[in-house]
C-alpha atoms as a PDB file:
ATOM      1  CA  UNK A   1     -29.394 176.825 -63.027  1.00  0.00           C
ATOM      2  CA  UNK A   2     -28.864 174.155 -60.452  1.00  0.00           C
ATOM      3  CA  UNK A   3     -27.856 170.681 -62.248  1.00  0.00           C
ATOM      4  CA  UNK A   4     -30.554 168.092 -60.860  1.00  0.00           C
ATOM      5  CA  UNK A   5     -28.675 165.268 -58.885  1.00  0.00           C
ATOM      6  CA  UNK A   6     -29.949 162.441 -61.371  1.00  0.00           C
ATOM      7  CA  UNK A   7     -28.281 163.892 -64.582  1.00  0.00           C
ATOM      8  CA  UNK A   8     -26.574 161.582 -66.853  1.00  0.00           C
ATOM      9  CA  UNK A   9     -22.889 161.966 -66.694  1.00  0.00           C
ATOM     10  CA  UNK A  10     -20.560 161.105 -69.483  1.00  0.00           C
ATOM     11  CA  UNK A  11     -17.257 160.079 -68.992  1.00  0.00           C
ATOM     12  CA  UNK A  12     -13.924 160.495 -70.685  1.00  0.00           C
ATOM     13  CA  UNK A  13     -10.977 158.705 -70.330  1.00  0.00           C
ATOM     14  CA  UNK A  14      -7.544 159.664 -72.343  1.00  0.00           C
ATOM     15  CA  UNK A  15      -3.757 159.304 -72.761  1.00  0.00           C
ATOM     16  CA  UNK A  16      -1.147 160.610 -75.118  1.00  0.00           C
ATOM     17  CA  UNK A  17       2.347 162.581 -74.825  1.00  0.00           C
ATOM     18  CA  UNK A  18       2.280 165.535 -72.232  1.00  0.00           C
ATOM     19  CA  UNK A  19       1.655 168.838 -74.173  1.00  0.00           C
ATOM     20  CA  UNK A  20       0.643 172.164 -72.839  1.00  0.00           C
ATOM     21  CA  UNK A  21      -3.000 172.590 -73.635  1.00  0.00           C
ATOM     22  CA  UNK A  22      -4.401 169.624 -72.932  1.00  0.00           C
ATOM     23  CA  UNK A  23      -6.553 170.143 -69.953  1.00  0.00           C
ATOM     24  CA  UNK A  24      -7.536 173.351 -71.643  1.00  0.00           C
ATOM     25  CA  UNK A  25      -8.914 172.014 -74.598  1.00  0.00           C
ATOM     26  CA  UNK A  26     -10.741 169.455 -72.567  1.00  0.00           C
ATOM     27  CA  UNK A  27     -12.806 171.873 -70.675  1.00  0.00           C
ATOM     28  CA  UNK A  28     -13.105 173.931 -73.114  1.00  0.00           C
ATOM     29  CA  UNK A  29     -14.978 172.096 -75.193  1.00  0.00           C
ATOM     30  CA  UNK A  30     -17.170 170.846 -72.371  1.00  0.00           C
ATOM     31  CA  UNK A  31     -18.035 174.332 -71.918  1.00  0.00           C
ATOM     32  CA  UNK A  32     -18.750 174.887 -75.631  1.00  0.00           C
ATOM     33  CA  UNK A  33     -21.009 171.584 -75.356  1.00  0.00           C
ATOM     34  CA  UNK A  34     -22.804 173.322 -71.982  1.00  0.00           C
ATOM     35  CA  UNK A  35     -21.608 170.342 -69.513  1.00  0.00           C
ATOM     36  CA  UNK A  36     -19.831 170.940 -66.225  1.00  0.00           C
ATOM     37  CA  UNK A  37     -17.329 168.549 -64.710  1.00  0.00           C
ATOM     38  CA  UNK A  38     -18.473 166.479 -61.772  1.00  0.00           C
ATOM     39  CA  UNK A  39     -15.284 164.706 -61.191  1.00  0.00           C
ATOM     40  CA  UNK A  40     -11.605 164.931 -62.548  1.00  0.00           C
ATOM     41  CA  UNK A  41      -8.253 162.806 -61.783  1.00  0.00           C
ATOM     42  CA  UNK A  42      -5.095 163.436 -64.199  1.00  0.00           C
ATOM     43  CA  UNK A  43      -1.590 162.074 -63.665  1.00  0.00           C
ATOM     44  CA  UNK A  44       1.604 163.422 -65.452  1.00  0.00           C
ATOM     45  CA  UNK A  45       4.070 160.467 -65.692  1.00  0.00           C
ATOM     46  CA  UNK A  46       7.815 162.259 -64.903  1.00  0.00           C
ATOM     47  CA  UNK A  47       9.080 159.080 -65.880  1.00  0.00           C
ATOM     48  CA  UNK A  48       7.378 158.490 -69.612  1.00  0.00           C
ATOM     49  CA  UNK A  49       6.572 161.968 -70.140  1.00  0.00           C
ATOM     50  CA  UNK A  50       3.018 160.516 -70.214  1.00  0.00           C
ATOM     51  CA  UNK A  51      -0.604 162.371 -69.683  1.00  0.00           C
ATOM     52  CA  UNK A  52      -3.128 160.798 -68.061  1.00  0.00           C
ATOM     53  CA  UNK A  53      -6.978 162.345 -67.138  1.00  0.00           C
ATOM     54  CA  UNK A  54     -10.212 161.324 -66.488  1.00  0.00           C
ATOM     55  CA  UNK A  55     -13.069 163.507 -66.136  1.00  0.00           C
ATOM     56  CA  UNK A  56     -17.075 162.561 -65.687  1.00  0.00           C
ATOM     57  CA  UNK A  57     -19.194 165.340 -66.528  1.00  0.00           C
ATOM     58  CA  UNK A  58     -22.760 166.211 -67.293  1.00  0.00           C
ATOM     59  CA  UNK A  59     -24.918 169.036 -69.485  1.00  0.00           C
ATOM     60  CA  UNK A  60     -25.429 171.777 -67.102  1.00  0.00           C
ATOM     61  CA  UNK A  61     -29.186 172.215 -67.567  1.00  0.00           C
ATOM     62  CA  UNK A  62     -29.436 168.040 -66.444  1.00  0.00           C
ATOM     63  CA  UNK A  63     -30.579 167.339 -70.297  1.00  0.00           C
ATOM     64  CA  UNK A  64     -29.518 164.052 -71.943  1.00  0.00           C
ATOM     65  CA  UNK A  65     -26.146 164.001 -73.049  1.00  0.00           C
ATOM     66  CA  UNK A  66     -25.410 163.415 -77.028  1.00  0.00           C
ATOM     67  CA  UNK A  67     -22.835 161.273 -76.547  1.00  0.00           C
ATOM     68  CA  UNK A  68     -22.510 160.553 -80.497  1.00  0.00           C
ATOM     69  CA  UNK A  69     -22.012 164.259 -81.095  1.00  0.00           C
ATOM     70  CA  UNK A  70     -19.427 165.041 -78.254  1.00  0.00           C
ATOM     71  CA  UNK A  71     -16.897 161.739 -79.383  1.00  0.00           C
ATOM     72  CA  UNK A  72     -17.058 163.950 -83.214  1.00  0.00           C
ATOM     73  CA  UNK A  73     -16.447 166.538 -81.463  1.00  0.00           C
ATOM     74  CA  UNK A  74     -13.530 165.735 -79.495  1.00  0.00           C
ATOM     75  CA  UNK A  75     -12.436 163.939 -82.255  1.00  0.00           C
ATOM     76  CA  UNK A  76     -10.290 167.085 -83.674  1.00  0.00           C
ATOM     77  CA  UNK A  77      -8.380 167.229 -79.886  1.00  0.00           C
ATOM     78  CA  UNK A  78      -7.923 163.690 -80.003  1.00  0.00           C
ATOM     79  CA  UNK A  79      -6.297 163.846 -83.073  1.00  0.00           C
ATOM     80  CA  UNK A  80      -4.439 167.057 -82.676  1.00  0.00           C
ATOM     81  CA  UNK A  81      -2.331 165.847 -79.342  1.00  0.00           C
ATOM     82  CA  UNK A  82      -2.408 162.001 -80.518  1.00  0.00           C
ATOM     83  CA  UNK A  83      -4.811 160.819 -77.637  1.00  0.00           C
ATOM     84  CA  UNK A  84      -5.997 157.180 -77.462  1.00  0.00           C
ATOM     85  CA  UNK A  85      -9.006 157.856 -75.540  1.00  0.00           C
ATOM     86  CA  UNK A  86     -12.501 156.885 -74.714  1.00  0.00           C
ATOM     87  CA  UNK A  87     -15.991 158.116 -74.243  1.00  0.00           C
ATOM     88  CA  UNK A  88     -18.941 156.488 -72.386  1.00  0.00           C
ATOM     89  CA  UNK A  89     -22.036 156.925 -70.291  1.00  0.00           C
ATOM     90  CA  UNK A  90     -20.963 156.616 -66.935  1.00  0.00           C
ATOM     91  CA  UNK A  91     -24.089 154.568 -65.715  1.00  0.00           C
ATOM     92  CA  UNK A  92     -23.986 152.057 -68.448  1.00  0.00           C
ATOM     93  CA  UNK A  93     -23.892 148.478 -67.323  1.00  0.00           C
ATOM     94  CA  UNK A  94     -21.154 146.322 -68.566  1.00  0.00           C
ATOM     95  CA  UNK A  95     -21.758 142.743 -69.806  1.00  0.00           C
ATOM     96  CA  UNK A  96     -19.536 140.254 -67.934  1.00  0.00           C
ATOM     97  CA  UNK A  97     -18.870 136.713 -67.860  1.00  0.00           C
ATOM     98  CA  UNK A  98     -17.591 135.234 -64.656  1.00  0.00           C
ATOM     99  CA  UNK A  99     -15.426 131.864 -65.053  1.00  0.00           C
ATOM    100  CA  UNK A 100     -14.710 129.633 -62.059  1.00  0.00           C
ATOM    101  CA  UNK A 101     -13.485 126.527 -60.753  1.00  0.00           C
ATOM    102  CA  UNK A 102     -14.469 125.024 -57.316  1.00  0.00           C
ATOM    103  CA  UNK A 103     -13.931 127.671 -55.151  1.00  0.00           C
ATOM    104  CA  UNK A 104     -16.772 130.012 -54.414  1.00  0.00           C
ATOM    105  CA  UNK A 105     -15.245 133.002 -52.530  1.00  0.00           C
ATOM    106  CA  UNK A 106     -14.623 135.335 -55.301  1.00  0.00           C
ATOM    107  CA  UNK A 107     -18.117 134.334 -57.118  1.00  0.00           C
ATOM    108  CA  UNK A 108     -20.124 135.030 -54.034  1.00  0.00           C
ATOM    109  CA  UNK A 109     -18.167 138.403 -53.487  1.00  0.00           C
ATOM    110  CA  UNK A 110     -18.746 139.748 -57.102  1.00  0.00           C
ATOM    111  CA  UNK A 111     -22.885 138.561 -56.959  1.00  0.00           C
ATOM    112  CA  UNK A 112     -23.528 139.782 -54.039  1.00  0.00           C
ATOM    113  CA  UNK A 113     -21.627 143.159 -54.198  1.00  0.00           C
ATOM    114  CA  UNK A 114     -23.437 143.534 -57.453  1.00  0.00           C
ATOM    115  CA  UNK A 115     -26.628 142.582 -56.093  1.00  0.00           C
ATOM    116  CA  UNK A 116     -26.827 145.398 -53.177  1.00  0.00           C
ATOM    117  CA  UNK A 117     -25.721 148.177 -55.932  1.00  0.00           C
ATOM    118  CA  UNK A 118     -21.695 148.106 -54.946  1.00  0.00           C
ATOM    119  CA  UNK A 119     -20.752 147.278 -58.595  1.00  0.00           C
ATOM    120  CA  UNK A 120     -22.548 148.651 -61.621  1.00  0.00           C
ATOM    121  CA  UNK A 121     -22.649 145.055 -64.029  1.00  0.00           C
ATOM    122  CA  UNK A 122     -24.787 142.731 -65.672  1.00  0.00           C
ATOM    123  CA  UNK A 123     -23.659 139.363 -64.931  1.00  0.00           C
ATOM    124  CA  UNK A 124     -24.892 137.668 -68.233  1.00  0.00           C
ATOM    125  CA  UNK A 125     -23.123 133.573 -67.570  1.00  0.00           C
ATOM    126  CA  UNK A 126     -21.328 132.008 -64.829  1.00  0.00           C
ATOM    127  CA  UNK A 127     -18.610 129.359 -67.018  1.00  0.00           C
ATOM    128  CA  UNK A 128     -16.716 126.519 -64.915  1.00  0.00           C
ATOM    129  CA  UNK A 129     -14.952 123.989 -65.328  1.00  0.00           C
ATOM    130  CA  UNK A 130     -16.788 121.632 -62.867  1.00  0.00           C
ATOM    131  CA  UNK A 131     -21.011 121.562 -61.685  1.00  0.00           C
ATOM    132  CA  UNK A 132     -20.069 122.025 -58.085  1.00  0.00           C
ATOM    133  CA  UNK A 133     -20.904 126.051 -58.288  1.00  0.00           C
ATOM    134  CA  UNK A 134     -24.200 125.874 -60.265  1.00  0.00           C
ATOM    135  CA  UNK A 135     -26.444 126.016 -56.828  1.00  0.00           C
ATOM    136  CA  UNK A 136     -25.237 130.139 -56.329  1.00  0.00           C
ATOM    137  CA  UNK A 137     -26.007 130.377 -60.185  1.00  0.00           C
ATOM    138  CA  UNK A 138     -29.190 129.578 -59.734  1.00  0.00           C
ATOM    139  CA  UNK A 139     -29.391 131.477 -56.677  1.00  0.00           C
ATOM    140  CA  UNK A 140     -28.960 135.004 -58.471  1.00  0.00           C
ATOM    141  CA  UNK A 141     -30.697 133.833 -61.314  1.00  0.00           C
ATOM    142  CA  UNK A 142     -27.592 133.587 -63.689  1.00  0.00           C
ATOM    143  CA  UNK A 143     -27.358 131.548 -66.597  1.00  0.00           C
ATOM    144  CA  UNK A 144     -24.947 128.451 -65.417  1.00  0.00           C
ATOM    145  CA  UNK A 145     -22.468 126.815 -68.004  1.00  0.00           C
ATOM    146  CA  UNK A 146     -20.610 123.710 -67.611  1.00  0.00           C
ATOM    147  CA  UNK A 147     -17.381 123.039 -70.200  1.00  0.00           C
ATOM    148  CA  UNK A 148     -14.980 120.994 -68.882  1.00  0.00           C
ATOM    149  CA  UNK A 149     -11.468 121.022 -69.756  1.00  0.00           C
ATOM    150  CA  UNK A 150      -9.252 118.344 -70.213  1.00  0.00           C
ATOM    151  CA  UNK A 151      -5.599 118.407 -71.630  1.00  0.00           C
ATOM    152  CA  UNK A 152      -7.517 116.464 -74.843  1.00  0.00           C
ATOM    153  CA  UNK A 153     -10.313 118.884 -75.032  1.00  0.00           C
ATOM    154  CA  UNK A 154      -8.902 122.563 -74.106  1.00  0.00           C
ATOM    155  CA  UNK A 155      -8.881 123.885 -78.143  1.00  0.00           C
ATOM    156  CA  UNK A 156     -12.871 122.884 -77.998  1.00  0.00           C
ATOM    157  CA  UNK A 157     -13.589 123.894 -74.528  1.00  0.00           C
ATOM    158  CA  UNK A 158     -11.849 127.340 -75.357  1.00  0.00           C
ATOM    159  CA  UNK A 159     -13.979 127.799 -78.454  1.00  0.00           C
ATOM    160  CA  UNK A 160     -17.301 126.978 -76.898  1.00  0.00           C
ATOM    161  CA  UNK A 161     -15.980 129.864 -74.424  1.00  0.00           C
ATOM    162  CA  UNK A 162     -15.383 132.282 -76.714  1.00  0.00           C
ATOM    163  CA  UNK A 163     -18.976 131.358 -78.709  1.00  0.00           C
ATOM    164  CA  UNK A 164     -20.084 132.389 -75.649  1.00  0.00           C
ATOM    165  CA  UNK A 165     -18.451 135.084 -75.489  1.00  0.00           C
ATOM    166  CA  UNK A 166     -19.339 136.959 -78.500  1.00  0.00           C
ATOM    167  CA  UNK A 167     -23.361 135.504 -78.447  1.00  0.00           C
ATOM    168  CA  UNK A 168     -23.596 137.220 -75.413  1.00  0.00           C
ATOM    169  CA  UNK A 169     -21.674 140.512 -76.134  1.00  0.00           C
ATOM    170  CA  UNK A 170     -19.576 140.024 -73.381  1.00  0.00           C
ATOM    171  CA  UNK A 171     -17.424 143.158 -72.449  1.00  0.00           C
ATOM    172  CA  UNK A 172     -15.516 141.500 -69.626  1.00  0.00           C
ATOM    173  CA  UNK A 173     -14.544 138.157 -68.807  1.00  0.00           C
ATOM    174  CA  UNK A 174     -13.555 138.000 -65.084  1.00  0.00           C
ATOM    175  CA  UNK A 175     -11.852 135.006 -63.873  1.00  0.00           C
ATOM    176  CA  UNK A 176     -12.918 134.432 -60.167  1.00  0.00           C
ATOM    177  CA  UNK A 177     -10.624 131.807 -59.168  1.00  0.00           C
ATOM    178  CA  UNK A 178     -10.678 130.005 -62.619  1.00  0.00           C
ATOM    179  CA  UNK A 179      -8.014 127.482 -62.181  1.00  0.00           C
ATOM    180  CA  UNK A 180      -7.077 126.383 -65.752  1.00  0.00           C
ATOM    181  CA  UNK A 181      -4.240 127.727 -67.656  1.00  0.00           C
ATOM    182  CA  UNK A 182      -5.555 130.412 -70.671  1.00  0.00           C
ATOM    183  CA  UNK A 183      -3.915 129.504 -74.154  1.00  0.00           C
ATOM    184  CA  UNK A 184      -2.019 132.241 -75.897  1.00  0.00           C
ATOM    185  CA  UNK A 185      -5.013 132.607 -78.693  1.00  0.00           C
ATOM    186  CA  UNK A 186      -7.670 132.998 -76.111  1.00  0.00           C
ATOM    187  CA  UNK A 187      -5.373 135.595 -74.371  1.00  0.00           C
ATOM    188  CA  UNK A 188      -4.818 137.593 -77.382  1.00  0.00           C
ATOM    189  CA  UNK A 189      -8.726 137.382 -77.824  1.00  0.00           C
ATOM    190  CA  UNK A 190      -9.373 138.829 -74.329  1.00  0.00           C
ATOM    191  CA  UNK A 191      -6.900 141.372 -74.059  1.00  0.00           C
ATOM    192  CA  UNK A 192      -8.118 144.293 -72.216  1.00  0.00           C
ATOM    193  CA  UNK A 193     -10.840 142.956 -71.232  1.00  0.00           C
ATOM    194  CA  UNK A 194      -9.963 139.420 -69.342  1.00  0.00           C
ATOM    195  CA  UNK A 195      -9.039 140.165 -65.193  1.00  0.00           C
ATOM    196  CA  UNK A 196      -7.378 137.396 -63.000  1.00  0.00           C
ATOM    197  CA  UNK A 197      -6.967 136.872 -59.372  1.00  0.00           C
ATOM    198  CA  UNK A 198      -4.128 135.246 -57.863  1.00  0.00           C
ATOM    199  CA  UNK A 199      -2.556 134.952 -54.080  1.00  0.00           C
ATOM    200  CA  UNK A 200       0.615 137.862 -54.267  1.00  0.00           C
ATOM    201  CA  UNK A 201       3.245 135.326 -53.233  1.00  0.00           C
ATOM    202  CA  UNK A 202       4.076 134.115 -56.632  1.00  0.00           C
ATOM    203  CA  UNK A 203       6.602 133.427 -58.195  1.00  0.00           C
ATOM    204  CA  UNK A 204       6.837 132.064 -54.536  1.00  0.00           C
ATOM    205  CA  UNK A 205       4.799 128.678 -53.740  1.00  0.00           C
ATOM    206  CA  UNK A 206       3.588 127.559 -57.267  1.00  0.00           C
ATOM    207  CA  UNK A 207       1.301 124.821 -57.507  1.00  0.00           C
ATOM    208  CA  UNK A 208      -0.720 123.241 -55.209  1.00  0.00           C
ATOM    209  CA  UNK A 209      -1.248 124.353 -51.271  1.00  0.00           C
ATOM    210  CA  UNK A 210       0.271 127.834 -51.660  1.00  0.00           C
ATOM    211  CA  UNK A 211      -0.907 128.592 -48.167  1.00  0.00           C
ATOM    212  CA  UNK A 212       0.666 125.423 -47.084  1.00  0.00           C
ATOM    213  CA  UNK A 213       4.135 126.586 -48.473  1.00  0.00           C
ATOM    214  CA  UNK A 214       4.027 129.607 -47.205  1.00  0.00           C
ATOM    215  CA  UNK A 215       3.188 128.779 -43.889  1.00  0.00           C
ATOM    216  CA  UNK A 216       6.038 126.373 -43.888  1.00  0.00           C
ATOM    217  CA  UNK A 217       7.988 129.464 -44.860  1.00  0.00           C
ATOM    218  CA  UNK A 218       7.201 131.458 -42.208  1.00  0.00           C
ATOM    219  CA  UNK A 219       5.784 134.419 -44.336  1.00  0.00           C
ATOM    220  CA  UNK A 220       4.979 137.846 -42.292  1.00  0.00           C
ATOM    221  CA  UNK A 221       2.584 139.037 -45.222  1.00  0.00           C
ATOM    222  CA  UNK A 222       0.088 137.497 -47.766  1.00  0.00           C
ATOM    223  CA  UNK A 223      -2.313 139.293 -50.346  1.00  0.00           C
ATOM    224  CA  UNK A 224      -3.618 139.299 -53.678  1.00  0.00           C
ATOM    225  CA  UNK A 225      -3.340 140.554 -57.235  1.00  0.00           C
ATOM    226  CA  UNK A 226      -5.805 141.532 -59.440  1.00  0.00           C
ATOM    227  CA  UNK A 227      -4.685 141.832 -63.229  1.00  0.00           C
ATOM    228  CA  UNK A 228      -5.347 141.752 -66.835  1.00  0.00           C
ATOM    229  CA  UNK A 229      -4.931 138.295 -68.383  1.00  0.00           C
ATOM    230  CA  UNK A 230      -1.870 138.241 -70.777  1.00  0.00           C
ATOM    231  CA  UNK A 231      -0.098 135.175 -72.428  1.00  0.00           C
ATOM    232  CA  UNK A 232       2.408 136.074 -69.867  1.00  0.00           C
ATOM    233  CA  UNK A 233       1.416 133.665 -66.851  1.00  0.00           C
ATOM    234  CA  UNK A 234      -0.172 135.565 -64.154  1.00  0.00           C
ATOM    235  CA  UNK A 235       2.154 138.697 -65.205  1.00  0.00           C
ATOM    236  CA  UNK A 236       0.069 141.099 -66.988  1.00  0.00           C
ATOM    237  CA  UNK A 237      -1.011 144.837 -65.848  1.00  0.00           C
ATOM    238  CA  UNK A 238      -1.787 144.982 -62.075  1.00  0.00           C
ATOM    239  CA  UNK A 239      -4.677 146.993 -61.248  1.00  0.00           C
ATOM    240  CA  UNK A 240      -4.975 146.200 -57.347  1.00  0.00           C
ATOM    241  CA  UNK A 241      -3.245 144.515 -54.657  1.00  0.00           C
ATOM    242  CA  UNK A 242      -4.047 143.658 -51.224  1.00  0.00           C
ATOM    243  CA  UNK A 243      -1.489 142.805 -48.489  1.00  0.00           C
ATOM    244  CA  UNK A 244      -2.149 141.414 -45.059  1.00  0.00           C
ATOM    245  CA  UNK A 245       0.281 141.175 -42.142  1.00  0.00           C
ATOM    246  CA  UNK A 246       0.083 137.641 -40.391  1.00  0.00           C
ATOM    247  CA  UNK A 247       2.376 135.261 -38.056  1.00  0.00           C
ATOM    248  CA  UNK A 248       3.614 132.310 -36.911  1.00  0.00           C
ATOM    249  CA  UNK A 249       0.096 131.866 -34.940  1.00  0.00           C
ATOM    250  CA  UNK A 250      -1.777 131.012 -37.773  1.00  0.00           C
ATOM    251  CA  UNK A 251      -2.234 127.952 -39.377  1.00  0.00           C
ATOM    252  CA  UNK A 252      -2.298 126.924 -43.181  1.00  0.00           C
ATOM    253  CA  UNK A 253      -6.332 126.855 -42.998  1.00  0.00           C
ATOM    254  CA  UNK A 254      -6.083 130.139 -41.243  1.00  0.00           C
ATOM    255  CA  UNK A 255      -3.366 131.723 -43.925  1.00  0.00           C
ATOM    256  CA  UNK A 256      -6.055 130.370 -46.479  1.00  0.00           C
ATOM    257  CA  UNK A 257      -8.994 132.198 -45.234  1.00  0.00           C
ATOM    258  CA  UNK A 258      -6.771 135.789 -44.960  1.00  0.00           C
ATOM    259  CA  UNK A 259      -6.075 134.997 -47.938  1.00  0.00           C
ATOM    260  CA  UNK A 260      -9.760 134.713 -49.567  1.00  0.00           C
ATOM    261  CA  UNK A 261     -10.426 137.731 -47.886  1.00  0.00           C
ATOM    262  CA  UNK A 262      -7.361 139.754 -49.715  1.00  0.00           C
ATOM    263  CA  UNK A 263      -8.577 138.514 -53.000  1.00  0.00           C
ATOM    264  CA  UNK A 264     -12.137 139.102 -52.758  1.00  0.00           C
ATOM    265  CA  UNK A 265     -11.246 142.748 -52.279  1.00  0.00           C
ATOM    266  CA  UNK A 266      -8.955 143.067 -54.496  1.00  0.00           C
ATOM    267  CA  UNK A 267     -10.765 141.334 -56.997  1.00  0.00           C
ATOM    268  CA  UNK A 268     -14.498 143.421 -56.038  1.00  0.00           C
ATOM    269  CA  UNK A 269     -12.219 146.371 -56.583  1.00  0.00           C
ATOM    270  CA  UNK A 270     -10.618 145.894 -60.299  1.00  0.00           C
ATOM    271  CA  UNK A 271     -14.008 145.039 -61.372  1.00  0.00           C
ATOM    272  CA  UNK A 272     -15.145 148.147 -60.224  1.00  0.00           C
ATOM    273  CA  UNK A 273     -12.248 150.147 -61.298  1.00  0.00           C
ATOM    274  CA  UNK A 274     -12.541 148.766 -64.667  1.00  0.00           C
ATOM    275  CA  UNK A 275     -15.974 148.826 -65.360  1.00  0.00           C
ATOM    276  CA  UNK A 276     -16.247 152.047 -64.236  1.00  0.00           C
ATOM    277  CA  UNK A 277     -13.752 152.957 -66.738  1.00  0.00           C
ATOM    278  CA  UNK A 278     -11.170 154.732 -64.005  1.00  0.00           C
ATOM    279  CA  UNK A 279      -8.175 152.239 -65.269  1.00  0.00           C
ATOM    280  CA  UNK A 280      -5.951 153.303 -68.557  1.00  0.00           C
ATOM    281  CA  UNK A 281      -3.441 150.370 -69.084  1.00  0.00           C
ATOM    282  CA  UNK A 282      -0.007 151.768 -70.729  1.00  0.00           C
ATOM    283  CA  UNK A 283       2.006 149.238 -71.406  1.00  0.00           C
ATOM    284  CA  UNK A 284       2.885 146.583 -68.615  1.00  0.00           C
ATOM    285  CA  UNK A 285       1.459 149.049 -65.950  1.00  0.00           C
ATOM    286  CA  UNK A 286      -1.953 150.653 -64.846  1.00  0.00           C
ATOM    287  CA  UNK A 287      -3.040 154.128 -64.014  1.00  0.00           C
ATOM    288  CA  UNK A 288      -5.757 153.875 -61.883  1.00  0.00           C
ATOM    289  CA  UNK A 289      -8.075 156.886 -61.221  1.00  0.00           C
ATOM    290  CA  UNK A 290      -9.787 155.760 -58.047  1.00  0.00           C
END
């Protein structure tokens, strides 16, 4: 029987202590469940001893999977090599809230990516700190929220974020060039499930005019890094970088505009990673199944 191209797939993501077994069982009981593996990535850590897989899949036959039956089922492996794991449809849409300052590049990137299919999303509220963005808001037809933030008013501004955050069901929060400082609480709120964006030269040229620093520096490269928001400042789990190669022939304005091009990609691409449930976070590190 030939599985037709639009069958649902499933997807399974785990992580525990190497064991033997492990990728036996998992198959295993996709074949006792009549599902075939489209895709599998898995990653032995020499270092941590740790196992890493993830494997889409689908019923053979291209009938609906029951996705309530096979977690029960695969709750007795789970349990029997210590796995923290997860299982999802693969095409399922994540909710996600984008927050933003002033600076557009990043916003545009993620809307229109997701608007021409490259990211699989549902943009449910664009929150900034300032009006200037609402125009692109509108543009996609996504619901625009202004709560500004003031050193007086960050407790309230946080909790009308977080209101927001649970009356819409958000599943991700991305920050696209949000440039306000999380607090610790809200961090701990979001973790796992809050991803930043920041130029790759820090600890380098803090502050204002990074580019400008830099460029008075005489840096050869400049990039990005995408990662998960921690109370750590701009130090939590990386999921992506980008790097770019410049020199002395380019301006600050120039070193600017590589640079919005490193961290739209790198941002496009740990929203995609993510929400298509390919990164397992371990610690202060990522695995990422591409």
């Amino acid at each position: 029987m030939t599985r037709p191209a639009d069958a649902q797939h499933g997807v399974l993501v785990l992580s525990c202590q190497d064991a033997p077994g492990i990728v036996h069982a998992v198959s295993g009981l996709l074949v006792q469940e009549k599902c075939t593996i489209v895709e599998s990535h898995q990653f032995d850590s020499p270092v941590t001893g740790m196992f890493f897989m993830r494997v889409e899949f689908a019923r053979v036959d291209g009938a609906p999977l029951d996705l309530d039956a096979l977690r029960s089922a695969f709750g007795e492996i789970a349990g029997r090599f210590d796995m923290e794991w997860r299982l999802a449809d693969a095409a399922e849409r994540q909710r996600v809230l984008i927050m933003v300052s002033q600076y557009a590049h990043c916003l545009n990137d993620l809307l229109f990516r997701n608007s021409v299919g490259e990211l699989n999303i549902d943009v449910v509220a664009i929150v900034s700190n300032h009006p200037d963005l609402k125009g692109i808001a509108d543009f996609y037809g996504i619901p625009f929220r202004h709560v500004p933030v003031t050193k007086d008013t960050k407790p309230e501004a946080e909790a009308a974020l977080l209101e927001i955050v649970r009356a819409e069901r958000v599943e991700l929060v991305v920050l696209a060039r949000y440039m306000q400082i999380l607090s610790d609480g809200l961090c701990r709120e979001l973790a796992g499930r809050a991803i930043n964006i920041h130029h790759s030269m820090l600890p380098s040229f803090k502050g204002a005019r990074p580019y400008h620093q830099a460029h008075a520096r005489g840096v050869k490269f400049i990039g990005a890094t995408a990662h998960y928001v921690t109370a750590d400042l701009d130090e939590g789990p990386i999921i992506e970088q980008e790097m770019l190669r410049v020199d002395h022939a380019l301006s600050p304005e120039q070193l600017a505009a590589r640079g919005r091009e490193a961290e739209t990609r790198a941002l496009a691409h740990a929203v995609r990673w993510h929400t298509e449930n390919r990164v397992v976070v371990r610690g202060s590190r990522t695995v990422v199944f591409e």
